[in-house]
Protein backbone atom coordinates (compact mmCIF):
# COMPACT_ATOMS: atom_id res chain seq x y z
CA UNK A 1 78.56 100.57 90.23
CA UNK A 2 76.97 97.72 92.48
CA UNK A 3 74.58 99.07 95.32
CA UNK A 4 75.55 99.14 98.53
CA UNK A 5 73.91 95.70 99.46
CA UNK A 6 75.34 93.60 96.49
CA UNK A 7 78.80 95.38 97.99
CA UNK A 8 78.46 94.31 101.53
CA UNK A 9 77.21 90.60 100.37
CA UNK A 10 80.76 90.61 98.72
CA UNK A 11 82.44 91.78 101.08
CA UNK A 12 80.69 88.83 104.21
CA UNK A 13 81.53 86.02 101.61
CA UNK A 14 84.82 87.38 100.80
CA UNK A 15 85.74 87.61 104.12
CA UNK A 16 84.52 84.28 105.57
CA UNK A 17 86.46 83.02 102.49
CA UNK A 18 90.09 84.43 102.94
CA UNK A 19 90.47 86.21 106.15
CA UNK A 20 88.75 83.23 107.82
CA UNK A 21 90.60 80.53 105.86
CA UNK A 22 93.99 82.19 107.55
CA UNK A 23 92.58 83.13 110.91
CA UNK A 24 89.90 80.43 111.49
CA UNK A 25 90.73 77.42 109.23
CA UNK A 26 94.53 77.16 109.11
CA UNK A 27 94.73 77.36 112.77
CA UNK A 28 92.28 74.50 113.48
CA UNK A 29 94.25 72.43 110.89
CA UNK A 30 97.53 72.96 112.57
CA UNK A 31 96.48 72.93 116.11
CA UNK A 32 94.43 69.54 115.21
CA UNK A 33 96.65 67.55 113.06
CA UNK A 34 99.33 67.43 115.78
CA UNK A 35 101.65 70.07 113.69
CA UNK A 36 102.49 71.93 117.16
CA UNK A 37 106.14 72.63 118.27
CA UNK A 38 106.38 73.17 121.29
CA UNK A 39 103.05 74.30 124.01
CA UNK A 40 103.62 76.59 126.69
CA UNK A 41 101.69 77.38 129.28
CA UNK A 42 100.82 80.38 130.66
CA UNK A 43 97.65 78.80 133.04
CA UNK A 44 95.04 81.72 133.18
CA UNK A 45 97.29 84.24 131.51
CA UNK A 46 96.06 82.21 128.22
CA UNK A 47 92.75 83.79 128.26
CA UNK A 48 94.59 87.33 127.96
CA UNK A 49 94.88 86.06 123.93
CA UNK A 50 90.84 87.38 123.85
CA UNK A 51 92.01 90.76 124.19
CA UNK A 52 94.08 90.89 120.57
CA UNK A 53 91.72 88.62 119.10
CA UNK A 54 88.42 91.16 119.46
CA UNK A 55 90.77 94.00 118.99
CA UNK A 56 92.07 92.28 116.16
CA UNK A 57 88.19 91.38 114.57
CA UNK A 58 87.12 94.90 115.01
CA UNK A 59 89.78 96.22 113.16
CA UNK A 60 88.90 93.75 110.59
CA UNK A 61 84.87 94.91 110.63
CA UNK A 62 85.98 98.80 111.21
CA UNK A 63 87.61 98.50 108.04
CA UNK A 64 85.68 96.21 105.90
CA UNK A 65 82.80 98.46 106.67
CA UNK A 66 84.69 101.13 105.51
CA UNK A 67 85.48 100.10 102.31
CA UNK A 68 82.11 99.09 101.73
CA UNK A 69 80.41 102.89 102.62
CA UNK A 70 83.47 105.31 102.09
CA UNK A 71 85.24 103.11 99.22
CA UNK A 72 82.09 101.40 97.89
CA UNK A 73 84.06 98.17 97.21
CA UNK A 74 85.14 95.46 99.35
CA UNK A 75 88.91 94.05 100.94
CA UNK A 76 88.85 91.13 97.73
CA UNK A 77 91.48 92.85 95.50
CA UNK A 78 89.68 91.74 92.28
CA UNK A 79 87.10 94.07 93.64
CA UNK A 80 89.10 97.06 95.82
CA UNK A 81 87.31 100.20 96.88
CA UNK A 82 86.77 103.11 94.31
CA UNK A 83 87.80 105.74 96.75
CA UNK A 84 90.49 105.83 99.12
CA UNK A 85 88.95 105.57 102.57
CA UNK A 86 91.50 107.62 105.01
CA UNK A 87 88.98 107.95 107.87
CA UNK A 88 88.59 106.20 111.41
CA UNK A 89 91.16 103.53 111.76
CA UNK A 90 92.49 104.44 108.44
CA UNK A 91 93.73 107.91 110.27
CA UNK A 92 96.47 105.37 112.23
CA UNK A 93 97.24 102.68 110.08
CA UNK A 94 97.15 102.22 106.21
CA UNK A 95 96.42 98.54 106.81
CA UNK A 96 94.01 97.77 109.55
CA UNK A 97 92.75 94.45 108.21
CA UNK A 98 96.27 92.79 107.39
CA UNK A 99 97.16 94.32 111.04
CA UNK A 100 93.83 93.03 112.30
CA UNK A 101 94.53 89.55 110.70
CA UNK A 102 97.88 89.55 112.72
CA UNK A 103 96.75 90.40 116.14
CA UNK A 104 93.92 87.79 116.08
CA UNK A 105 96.68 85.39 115.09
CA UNK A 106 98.77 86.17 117.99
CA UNK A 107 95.72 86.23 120.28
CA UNK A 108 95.02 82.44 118.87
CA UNK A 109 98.81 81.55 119.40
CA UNK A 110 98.35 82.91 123.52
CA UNK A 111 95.03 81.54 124.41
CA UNK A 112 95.92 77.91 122.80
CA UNK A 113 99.42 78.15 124.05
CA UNK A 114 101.12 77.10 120.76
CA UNK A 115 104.33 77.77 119.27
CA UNK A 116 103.02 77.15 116.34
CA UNK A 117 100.58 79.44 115.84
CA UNK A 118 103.22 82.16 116.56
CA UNK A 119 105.12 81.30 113.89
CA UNK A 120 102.55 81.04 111.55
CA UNK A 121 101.45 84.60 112.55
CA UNK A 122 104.87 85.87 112.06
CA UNK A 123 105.14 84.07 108.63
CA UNK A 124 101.72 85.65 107.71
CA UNK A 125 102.72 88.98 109.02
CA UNK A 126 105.97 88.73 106.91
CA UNK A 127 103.17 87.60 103.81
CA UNK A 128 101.15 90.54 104.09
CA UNK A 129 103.92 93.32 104.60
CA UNK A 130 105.42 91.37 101.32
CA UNK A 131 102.16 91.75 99.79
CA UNK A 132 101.37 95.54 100.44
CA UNK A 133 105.12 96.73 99.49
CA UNK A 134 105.51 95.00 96.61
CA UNK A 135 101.61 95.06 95.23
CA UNK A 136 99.64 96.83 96.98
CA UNK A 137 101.39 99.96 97.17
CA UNK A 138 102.45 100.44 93.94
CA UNK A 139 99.13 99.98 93.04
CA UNK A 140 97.05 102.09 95.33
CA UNK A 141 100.41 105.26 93.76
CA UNK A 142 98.96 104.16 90.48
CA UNK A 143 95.03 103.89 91.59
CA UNK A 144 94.84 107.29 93.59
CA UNK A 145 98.22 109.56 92.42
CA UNK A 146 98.81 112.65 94.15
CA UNK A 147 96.15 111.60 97.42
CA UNK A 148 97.54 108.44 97.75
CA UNK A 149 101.12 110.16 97.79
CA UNK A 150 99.45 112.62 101.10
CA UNK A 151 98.20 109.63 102.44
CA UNK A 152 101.55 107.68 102.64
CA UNK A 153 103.19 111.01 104.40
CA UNK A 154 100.39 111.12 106.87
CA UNK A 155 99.85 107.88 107.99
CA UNK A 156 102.80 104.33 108.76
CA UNK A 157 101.73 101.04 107.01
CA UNK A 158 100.88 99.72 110.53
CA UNK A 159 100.53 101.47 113.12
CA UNK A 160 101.30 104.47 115.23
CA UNK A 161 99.76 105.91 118.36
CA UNK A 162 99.49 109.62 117.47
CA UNK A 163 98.84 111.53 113.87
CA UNK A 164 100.38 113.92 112.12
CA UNK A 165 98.17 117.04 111.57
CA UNK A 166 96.17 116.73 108.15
């Protein structure tokens, strides 16, 4: 098993590579090649779109830093954690970084006032719940058994507000 440090070097390249490619790159592309819909404005309202874009990069750190120390492996799927991690933001949602990806999206789509980027973060948001039903999931049932199994009656795919006793 890789050390910590060869883990979490993984894990900064892997994410500058995907999750920034569909919250960072794809954005710029469509919001500078002219692919925009329709802008609305919301004047200063816009720069309410910080607030789910930090909440949505700290769910993305919370979690990748979880999967480094509690799952010693990293959010690239050719490389997933070895343990289940089920603590901090894990305790409220089984998918913090696909959830994180979204809100950051929709944070994007209000501070640049852009159509566009709303329905890209709904089509990515569609992607990812895709992606965890139909892969993930099964997966993780085959990975982990009997805790996985706990874990899905303890805690929704995205998000709740309150948690069921463990």
């Amino acid at each position: 098993m890789p050390h910590l440090p060869v883990i979490a070097i993984k894990t900064i390249v892997f994410s500058f590579l995907v999750p920034g490619t569909v919250t960072i790159a794809i954005p710029y592309l469509l919001l500078t090649y002219g692919y925009e819909i329709y802008r609305f404005h919301l004047g200063i309202l816009r720069y309410s779109g910080v607030v789910p874009i930090v909440a949505g990069l700290m769910f993305y750190i919370v979690s990748a830093a979880d999967f480094v120390r509690q799952g010693k492996g990293t959010p690239a799927p050719i490389d997933p954690p070895k343990r289940l991690v089920r603590k901090r933001i894990f305790r409220f949602t089984r998918n913090p970084m696909y959830l994180g990806g979204v809100l950051i999206l929709i944070g994007e789509s209000l501070f640049f006032c852009s159509t566009t980027l709303l329905i890209y973060a709904l089509i990515m948001w569609t992607v990812f719940h895709l992606f965890v039903v139909l892969y993930e999931e099964p997966h993780l049932r085959r990975l982990f058994g009997a805790e996985y199994e706990q874990y899905l009656k303890e805690v929704p795919r995205w998000f709740s507000v309150s948690r069921k006793k463990q």
